[in-house]
C-alpha atoms as a PDB file:
ATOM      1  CA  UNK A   1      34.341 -56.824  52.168  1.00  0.00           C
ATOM      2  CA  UNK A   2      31.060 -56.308  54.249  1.00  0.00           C
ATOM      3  CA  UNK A   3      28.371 -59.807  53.111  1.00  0.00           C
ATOM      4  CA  UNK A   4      26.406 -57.816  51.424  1.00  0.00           C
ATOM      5  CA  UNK A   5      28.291 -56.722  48.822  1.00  0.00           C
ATOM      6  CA  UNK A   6      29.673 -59.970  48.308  1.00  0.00           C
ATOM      7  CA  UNK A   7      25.958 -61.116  47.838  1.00  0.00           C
ATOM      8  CA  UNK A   8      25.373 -58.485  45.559  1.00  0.00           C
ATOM      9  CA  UNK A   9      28.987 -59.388  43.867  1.00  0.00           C
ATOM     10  CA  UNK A  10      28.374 -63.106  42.991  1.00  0.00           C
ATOM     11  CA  UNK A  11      25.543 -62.715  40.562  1.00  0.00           C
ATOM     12  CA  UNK A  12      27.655 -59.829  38.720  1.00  0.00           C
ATOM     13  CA  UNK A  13      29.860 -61.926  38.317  1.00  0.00           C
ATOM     14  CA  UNK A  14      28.163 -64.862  36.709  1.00  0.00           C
ATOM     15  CA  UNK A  15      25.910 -62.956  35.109  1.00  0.00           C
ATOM     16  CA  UNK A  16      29.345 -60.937  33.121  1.00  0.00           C
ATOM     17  CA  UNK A  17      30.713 -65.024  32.580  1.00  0.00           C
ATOM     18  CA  UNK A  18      27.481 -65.544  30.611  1.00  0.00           C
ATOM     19  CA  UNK A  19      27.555 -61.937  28.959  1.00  0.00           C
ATOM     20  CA  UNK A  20      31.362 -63.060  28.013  1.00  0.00           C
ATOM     21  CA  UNK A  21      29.878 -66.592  26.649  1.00  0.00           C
ATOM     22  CA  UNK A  22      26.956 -65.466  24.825  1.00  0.00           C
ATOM     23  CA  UNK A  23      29.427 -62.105  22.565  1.00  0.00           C
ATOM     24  CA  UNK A  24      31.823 -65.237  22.296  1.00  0.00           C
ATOM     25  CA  UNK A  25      29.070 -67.448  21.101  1.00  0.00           C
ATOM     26  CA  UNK A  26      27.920 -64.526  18.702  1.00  0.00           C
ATOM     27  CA  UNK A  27      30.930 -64.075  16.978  1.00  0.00           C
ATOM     28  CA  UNK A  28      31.572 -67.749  16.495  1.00  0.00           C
ATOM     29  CA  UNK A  29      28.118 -67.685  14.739  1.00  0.00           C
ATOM     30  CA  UNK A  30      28.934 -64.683  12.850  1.00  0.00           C
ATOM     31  CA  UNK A  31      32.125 -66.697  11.241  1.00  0.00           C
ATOM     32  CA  UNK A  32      29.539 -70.041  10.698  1.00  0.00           C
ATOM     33  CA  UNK A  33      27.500 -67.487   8.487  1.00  0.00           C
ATOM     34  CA  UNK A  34      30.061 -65.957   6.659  1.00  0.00           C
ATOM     35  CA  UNK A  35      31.728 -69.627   6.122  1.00  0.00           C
ATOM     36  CA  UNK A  36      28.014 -71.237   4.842  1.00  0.00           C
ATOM     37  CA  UNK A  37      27.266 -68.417   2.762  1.00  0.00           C
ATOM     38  CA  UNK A  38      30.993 -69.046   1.087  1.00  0.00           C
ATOM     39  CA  UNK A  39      30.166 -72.012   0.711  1.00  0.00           C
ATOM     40  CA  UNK A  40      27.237 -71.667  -1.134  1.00  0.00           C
ATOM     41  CA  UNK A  41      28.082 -69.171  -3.812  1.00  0.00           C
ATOM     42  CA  UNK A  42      31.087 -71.525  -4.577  1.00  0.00           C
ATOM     43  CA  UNK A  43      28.437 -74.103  -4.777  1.00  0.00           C
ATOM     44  CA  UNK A  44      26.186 -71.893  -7.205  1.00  0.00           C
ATOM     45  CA  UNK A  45      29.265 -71.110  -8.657  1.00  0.00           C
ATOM     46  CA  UNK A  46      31.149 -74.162  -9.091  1.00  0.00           C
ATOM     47  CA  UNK A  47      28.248 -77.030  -9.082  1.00  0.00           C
ATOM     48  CA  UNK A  48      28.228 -80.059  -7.415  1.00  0.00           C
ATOM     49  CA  UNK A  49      32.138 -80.410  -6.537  1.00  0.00           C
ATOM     50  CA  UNK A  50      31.458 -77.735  -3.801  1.00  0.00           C
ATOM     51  CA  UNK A  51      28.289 -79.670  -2.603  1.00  0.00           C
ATOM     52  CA  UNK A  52      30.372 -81.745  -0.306  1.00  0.00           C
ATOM     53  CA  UNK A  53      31.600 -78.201   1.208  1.00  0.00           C
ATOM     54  CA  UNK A  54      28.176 -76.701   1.557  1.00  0.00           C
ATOM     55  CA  UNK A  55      27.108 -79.879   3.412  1.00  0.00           C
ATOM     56  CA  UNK A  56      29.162 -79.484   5.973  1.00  0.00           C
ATOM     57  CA  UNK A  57      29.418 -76.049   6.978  1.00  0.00           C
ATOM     58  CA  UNK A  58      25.466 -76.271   6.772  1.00  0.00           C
ATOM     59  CA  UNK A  59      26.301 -79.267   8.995  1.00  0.00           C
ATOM     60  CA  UNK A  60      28.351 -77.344  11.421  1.00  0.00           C
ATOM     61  CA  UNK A  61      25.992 -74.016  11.458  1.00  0.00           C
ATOM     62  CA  UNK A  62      23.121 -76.206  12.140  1.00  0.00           C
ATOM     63  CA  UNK A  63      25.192 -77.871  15.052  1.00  0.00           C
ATOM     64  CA  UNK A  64      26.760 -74.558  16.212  1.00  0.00           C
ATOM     65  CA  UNK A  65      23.107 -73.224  16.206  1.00  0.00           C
ATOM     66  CA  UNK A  66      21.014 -76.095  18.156  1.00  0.00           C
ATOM     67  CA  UNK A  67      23.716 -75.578  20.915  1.00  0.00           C
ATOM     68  CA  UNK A  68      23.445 -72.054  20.870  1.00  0.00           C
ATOM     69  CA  UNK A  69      20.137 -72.375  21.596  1.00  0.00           C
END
């Protein structure tokens, strides 16, 4: 393969690694959502013996998130 082209392969190719990252990244926060917002209808639902559970999936979302970020 002539230089060139692997020049203009390399940043393809970690640009696709972060591409990859960021849809996995984006489904793991679409499952932190779903489980939080679980969480808190069983919490409306249920009262304070779910409180425990919201606190920590909003602990985990929050975490998930900051990272993201």
């Amino acid at each position: 393969m002539p230089p060139a082209a692997v020049r203009v392969r390399e940043p393809l190719c970690e640009a696709r690694a972060a591409l990859d990252r960021l849809d996995q990244e984006h489904t793991q926060g679409e499952r932190a959502i779903r489980d939080l917002e679980h969480a808190l209808i069983a919490y409306e639902m249920l009262g304070s013996a779910r409180a425990g559970d919201f606190e920590q999936a909003l602990d985990r979302y929050v975490r998930f998130y900051r990272e993201h970020m």
